[in-house]
Protein backbone atom coordinates (compact mmCIF):
# COMPACT_ATOMS: atom_id res chain seq x y z
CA UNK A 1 -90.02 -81.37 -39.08
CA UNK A 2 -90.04 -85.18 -37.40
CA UNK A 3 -86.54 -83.40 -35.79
CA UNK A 4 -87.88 -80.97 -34.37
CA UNK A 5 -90.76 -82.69 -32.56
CA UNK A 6 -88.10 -85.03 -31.59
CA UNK A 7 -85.91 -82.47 -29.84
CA UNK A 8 -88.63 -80.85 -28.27
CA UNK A 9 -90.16 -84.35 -26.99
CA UNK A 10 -86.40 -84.81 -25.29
CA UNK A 11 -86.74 -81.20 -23.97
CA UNK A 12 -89.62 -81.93 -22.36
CA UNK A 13 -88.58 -85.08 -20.74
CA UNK A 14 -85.87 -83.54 -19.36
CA UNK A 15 -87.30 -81.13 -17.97
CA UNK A 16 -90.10 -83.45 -16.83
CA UNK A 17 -87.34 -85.66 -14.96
CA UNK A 18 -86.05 -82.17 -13.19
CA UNK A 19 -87.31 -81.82 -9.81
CA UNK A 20 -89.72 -78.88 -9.06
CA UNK A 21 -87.23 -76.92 -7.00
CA UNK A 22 -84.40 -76.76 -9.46
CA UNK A 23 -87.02 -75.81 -12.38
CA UNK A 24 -88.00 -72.42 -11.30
CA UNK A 25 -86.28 -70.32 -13.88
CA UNK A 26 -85.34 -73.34 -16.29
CA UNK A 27 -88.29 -73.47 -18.30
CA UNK A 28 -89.06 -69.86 -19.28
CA UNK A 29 -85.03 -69.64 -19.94
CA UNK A 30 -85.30 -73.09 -21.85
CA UNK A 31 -87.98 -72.53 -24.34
CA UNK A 32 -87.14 -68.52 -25.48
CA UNK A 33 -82.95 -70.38 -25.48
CA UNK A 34 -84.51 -72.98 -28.02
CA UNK A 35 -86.02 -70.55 -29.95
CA UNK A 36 -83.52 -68.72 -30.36
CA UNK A 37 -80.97 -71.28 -30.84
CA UNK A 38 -83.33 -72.65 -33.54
CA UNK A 39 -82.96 -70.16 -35.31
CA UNK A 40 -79.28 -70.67 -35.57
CA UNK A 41 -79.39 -74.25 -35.85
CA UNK A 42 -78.03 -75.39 -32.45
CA UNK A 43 -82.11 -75.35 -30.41
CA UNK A 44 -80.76 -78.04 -27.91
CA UNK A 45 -77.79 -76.12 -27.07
CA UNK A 46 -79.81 -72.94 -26.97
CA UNK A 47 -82.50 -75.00 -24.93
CA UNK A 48 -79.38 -75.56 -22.42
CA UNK A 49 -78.09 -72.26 -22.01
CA UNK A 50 -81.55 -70.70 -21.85
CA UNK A 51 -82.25 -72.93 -18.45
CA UNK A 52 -78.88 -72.26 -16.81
CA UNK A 53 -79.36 -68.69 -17.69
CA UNK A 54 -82.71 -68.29 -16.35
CA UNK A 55 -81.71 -70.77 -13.25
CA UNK A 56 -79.24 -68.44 -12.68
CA UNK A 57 -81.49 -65.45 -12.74
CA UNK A 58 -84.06 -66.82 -10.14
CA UNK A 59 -81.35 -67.82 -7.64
CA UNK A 60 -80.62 -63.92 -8.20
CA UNK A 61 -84.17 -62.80 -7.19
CA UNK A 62 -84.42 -65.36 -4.81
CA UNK A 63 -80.96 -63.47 -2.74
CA UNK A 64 -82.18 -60.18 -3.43
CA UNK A 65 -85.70 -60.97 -1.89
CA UNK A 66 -84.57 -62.87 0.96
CA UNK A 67 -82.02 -59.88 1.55
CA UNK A 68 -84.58 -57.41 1.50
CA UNK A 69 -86.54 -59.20 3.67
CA UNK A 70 -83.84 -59.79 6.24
CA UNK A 71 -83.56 -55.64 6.11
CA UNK A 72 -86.83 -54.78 6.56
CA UNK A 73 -88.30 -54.92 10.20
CA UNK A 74 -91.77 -56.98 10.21
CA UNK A 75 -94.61 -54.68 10.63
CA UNK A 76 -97.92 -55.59 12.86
């Protein structure tokens, strides 16, 4: 149990350290990755993933927006 408080203290801090702008994504991907890789035994690595999958994601829907935005003419 001490282990897992442990990990999740480092998670934290890490994430803590992160700046704001590179977080956006990182945390929600971060804590369902750790769950998951709890469950398997490897929560840091899961904890990893989970943020450079969900980073990933809201660069995504950051394009997409700013593309759709670029396409639509502004209305007044």
């Amino acid at each position: 149990m001490t282990r897992i408080i442990l990990r999740a203290t480092l998670i934290l801090a890490a994430v803590a350290m992160a700046g704001a702008a590179e977080a956006k994504g990182c945390i929600k991907g971060a804590v369902v990755g750790g769950i998951a890789g709890h469950a398997v035994g490897h929560g840091i690595a899961g904890a990893a993933a989970g943020c450079a999958i969900g980073r990933h994601e809201a660069n995504k829907a950051d394009k997409a927006k700013s593309q759709n935005d670029a396409a639509q003419p502004a209305a007044r």
